[in-house]
Protein backbone atom coordinates (compact mmCIF):
# COMPACT_ATOMS: atom_id res chain seq x y z
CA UNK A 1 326.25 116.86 134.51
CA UNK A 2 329.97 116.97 135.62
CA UNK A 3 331.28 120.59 136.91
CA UNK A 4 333.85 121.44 134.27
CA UNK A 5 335.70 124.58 135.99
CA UNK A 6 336.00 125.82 139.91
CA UNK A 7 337.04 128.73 141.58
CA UNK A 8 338.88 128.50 144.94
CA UNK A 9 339.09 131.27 147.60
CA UNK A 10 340.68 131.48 151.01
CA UNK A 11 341.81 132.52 154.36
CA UNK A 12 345.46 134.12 152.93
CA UNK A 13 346.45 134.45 156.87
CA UNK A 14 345.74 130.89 157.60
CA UNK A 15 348.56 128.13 157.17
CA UNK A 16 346.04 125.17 157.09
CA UNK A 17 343.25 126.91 154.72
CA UNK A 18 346.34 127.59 152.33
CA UNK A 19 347.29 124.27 152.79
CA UNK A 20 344.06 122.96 152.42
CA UNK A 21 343.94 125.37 148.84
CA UNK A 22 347.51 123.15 147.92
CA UNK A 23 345.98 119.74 148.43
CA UNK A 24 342.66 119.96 146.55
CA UNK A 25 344.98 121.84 143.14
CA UNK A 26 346.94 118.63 143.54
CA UNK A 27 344.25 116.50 143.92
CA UNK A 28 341.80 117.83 141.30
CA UNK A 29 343.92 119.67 138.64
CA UNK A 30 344.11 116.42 136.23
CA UNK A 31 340.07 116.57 136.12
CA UNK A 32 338.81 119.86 136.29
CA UNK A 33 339.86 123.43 134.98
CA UNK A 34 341.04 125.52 138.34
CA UNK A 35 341.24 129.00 138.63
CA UNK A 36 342.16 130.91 142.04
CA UNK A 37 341.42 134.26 143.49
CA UNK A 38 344.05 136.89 143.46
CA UNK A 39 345.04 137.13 147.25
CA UNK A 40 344.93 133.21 147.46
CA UNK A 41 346.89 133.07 144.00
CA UNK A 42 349.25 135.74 145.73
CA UNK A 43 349.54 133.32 148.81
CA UNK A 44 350.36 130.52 146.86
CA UNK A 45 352.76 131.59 144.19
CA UNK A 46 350.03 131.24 141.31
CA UNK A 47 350.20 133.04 138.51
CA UNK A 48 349.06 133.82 135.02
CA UNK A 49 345.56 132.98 133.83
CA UNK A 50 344.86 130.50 136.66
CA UNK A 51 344.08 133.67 138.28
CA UNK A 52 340.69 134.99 137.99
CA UNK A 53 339.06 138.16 140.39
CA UNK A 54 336.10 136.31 142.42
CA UNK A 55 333.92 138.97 140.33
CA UNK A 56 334.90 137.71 137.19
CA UNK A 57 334.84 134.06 138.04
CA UNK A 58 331.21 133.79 136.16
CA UNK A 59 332.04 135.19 133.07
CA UNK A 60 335.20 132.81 133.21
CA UNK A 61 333.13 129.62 133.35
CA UNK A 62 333.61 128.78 136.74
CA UNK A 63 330.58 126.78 137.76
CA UNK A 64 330.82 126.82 141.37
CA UNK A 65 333.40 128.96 144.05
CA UNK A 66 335.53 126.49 146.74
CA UNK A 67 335.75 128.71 149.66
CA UNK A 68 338.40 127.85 152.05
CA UNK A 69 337.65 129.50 155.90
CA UNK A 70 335.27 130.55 157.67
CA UNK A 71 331.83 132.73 157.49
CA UNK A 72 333.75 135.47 156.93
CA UNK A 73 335.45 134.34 154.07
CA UNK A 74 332.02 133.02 152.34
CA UNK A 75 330.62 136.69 153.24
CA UNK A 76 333.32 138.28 151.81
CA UNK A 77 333.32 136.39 148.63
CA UNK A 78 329.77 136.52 148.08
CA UNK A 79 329.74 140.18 148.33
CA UNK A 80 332.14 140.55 145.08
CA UNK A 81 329.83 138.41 142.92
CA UNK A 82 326.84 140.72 141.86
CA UNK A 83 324.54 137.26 140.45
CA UNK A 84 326.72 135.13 143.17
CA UNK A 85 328.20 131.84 142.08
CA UNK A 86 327.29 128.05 144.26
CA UNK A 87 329.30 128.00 147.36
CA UNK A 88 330.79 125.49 148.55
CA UNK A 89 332.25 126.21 152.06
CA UNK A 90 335.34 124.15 153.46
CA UNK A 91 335.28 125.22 157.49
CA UNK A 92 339.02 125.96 158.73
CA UNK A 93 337.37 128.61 160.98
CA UNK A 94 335.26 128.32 164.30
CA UNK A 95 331.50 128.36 163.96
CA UNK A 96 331.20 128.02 160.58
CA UNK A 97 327.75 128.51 159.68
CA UNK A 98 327.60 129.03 156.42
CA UNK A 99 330.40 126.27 155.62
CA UNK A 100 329.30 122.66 155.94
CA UNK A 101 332.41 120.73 155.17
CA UNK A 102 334.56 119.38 157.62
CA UNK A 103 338.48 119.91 156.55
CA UNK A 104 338.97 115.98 156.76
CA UNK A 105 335.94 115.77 154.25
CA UNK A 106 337.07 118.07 152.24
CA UNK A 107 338.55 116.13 149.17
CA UNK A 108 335.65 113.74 149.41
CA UNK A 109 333.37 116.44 149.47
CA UNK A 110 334.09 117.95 146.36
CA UNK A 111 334.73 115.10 144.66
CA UNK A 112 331.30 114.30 144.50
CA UNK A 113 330.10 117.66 143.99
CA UNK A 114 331.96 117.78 140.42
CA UNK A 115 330.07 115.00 139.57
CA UNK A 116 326.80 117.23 139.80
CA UNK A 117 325.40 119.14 142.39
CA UNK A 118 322.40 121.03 144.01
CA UNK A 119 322.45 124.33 145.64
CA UNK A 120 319.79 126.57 147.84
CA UNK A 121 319.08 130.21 147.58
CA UNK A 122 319.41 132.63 150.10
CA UNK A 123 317.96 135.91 149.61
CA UNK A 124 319.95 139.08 150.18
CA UNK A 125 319.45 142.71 151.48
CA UNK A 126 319.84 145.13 148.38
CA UNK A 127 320.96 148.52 150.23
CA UNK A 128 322.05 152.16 149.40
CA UNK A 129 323.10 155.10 150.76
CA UNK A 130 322.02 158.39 149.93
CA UNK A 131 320.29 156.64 146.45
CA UNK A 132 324.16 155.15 145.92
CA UNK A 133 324.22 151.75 145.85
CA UNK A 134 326.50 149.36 148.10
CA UNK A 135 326.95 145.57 148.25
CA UNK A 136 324.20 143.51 149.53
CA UNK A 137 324.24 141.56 152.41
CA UNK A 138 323.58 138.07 153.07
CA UNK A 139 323.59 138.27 156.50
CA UNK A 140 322.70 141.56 157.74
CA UNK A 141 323.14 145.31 157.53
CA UNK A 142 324.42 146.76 161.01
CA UNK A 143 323.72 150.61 162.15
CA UNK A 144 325.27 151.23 165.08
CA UNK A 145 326.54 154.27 167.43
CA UNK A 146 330.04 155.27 166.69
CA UNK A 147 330.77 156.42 169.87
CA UNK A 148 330.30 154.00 172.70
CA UNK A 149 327.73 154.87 175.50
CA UNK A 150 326.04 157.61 172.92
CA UNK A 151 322.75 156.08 171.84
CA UNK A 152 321.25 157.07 168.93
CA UNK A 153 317.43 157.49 167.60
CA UNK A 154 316.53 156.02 164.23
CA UNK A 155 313.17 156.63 162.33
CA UNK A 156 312.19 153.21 160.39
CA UNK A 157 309.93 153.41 157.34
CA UNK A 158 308.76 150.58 155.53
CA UNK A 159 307.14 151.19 152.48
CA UNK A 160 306.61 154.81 153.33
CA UNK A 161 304.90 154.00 156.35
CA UNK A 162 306.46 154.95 159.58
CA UNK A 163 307.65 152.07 161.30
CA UNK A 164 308.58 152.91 164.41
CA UNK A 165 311.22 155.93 166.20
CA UNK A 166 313.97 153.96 168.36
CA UNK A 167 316.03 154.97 170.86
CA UNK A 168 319.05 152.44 171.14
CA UNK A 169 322.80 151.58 170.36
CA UNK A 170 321.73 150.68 166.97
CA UNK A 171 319.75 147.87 165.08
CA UNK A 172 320.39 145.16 162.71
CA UNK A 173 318.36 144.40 159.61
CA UNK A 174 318.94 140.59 158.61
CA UNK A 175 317.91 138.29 156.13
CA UNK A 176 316.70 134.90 157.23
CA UNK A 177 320.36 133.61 156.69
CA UNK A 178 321.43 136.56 158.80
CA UNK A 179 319.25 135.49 161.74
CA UNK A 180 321.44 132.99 163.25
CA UNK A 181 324.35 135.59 163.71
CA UNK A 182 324.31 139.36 165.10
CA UNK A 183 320.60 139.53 165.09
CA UNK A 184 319.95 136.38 167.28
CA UNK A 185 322.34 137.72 169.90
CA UNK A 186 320.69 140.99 170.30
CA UNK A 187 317.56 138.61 170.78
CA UNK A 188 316.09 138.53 167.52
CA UNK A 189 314.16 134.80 166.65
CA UNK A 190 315.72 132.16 164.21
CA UNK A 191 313.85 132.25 161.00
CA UNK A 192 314.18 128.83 158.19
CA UNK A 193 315.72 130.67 155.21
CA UNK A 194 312.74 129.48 153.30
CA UNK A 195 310.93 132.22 154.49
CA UNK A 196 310.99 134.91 152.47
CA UNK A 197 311.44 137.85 155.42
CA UNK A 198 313.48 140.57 156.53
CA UNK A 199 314.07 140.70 160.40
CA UNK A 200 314.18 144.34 162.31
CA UNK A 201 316.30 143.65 165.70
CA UNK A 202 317.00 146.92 167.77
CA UNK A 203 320.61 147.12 169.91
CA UNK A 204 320.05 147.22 173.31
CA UNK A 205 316.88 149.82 173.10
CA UNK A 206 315.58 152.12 175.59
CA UNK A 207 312.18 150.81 175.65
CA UNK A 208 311.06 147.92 176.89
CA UNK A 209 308.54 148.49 174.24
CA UNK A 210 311.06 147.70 171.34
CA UNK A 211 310.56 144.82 170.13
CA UNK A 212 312.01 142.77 167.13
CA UNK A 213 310.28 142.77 164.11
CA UNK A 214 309.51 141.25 160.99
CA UNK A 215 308.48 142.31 157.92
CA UNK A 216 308.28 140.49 153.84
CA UNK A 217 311.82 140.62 152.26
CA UNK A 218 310.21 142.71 149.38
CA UNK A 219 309.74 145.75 151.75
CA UNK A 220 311.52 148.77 151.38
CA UNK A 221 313.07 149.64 154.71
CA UNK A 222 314.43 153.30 154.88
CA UNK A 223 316.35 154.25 158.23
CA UNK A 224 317.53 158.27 159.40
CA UNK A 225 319.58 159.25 162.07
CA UNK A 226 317.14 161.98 163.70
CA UNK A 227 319.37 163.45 166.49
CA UNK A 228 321.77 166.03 164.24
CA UNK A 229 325.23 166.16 165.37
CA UNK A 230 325.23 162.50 166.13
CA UNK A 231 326.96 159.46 163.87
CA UNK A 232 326.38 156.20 163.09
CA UNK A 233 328.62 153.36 161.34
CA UNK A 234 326.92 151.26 158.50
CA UNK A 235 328.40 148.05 158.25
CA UNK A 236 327.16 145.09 156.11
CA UNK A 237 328.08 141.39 156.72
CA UNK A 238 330.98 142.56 159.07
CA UNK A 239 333.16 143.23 155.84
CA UNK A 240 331.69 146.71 154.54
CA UNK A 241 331.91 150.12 157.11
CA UNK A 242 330.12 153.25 155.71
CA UNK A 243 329.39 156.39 158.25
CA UNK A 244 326.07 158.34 158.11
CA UNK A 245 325.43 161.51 159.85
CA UNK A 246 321.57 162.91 160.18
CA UNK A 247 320.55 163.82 156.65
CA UNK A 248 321.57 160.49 155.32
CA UNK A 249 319.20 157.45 154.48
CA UNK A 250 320.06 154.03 154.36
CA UNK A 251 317.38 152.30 152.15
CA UNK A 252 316.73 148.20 152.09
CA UNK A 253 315.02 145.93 150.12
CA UNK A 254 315.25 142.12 148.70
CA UNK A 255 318.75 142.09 146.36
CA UNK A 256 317.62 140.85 142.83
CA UNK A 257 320.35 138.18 142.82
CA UNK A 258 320.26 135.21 145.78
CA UNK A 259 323.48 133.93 147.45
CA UNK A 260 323.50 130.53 146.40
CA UNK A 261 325.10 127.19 148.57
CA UNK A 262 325.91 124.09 147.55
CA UNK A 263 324.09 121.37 149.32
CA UNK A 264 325.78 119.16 151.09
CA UNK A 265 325.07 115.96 153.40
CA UNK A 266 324.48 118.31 156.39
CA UNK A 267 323.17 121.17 154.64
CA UNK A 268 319.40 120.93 156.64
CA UNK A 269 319.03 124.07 158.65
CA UNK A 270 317.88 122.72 161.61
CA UNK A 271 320.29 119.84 162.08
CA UNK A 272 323.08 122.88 161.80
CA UNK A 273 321.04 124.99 164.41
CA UNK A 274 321.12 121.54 166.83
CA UNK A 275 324.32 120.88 166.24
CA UNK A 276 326.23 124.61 166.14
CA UNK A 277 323.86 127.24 167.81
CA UNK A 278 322.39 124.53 170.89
């Protein structure tokens, strides 16, 4: 079935991703309905109801979401949507993990996709504060020392079990998607996003004893601060910063809603971990 109506999102501090947003409305706007996001539409000079808030892009009839950048920019996106949209990820950043198109493949690339597509699912972390909820990460959730050089000791639950008391700079909770990023370079292992897993990484610990961890995505992970006086910085997919003092708990489990990628021709995970991570 051909994709009747996209969303596109960008880099708005990027000359070539706003370019890029320029040449597929002029290449595409005679077959399919367009909509932008706000700061892209803003960017661009677009007005009127070819502007739609990323949230709202379902409920518009978008099918899938064209996202112009990097991983941040997918993150970012993603973390608006609360049942996430297809991505489709046009790489005008560095990396680019979670974006499989190539800028010069870019018109090519979605050309093909409007003429019916496939996506994966990635599950997310579902995660609160204090019982209040805040967006879900697809990559990880970060709690880390907001002072440099002051570690910090967190006790780690999972399903009311005690886990494990750490001392360290902090520790990352990823999903499987997450596991190529922060997590693998505080020495965590790269896990297929087929497996249905949350990873536990400690920040440089004190204890050569601290190792990572993992435990089934449907876990609920529950994380205090136990040294009083002492704060730490919450931050989820490097986009969301939340600070938590002792009495607070951070609680994690699976999100109920997957982020969801288009597949592409180079979408298999470990031709990208070969080809971006070797």
């Amino acid at each position: 079935m051909k994709v009747g109506k996209i969303g596109i999102v960008s880099r708005c501090d990027h000359v070539d991703a706003l370019n890029m947003v320029r040449s597929i409305l002029d290449h595409f706007k005679p077959e399919v309905d367009i909509v932008v996001g706000p700061k892209t539409s803003d960017a661009i000079g677009i007005k009127g109801n070819e502007v739609v808030p990323v949230r709202d892009m379902r409920d518009a009839g978008v099918e899938i979401v064209v996202s112009v950048g990097g991983d941040g920019t997918v993150l970012r996106n993603i973390s608006k949507m609360e049942n996430p949209l297809p991505i489709l990820g046009i790489n005008m950043g560095t990396l680019g993990f979670l974006v499989d198109v190539n800028p010069e493949d870019a018109i090519e690339t979605i050309g093909n996709v409007l003429n019916g597509f496939t996506y994966n699912e990635r599950s997310r972390l579902a995660v609160s504060l204090n019982s209040e909820p805040l967006p879900p990460a697809t990559n990880e959730v970060v709690l880390i020392t907001a002072r440099p050089a002051k570690i910090l000791t967190f006790r780690i639950s999972v399903d009311e079990c005690e886990f494990k008391e750490l001392r360290a700079d902090g520790v990352v909770f990823a999903t499987p998607t997450g596991s190529t990023a922060y997590a693998m370079s505080a020495g965590g292992p790269i896990i297929d996003p087929r497996v249905d897993a949350a990873l536990i990484v400690p920040i440089a610990p004190f204890k050569l004893s601290s190792r990572p961890s993992v435990v089934p995505a449907n876990s609920v992970i529950k994380v205090e601060i136990t040294i009083p006086e002492k704060e730490a910085v919450v931050v989820i997919d490097g986009q969301h910063s939340y600070t938590i003092l002792e009495p607070d708990v951070v609680t994690l489990t699976k999100a109920k809603h997957p982020a969801r990628f288009v597949n592409t021709s180079i979408t298999d995970f470990y031709e990208k971990v070969q080809t971006k991570l070797a």
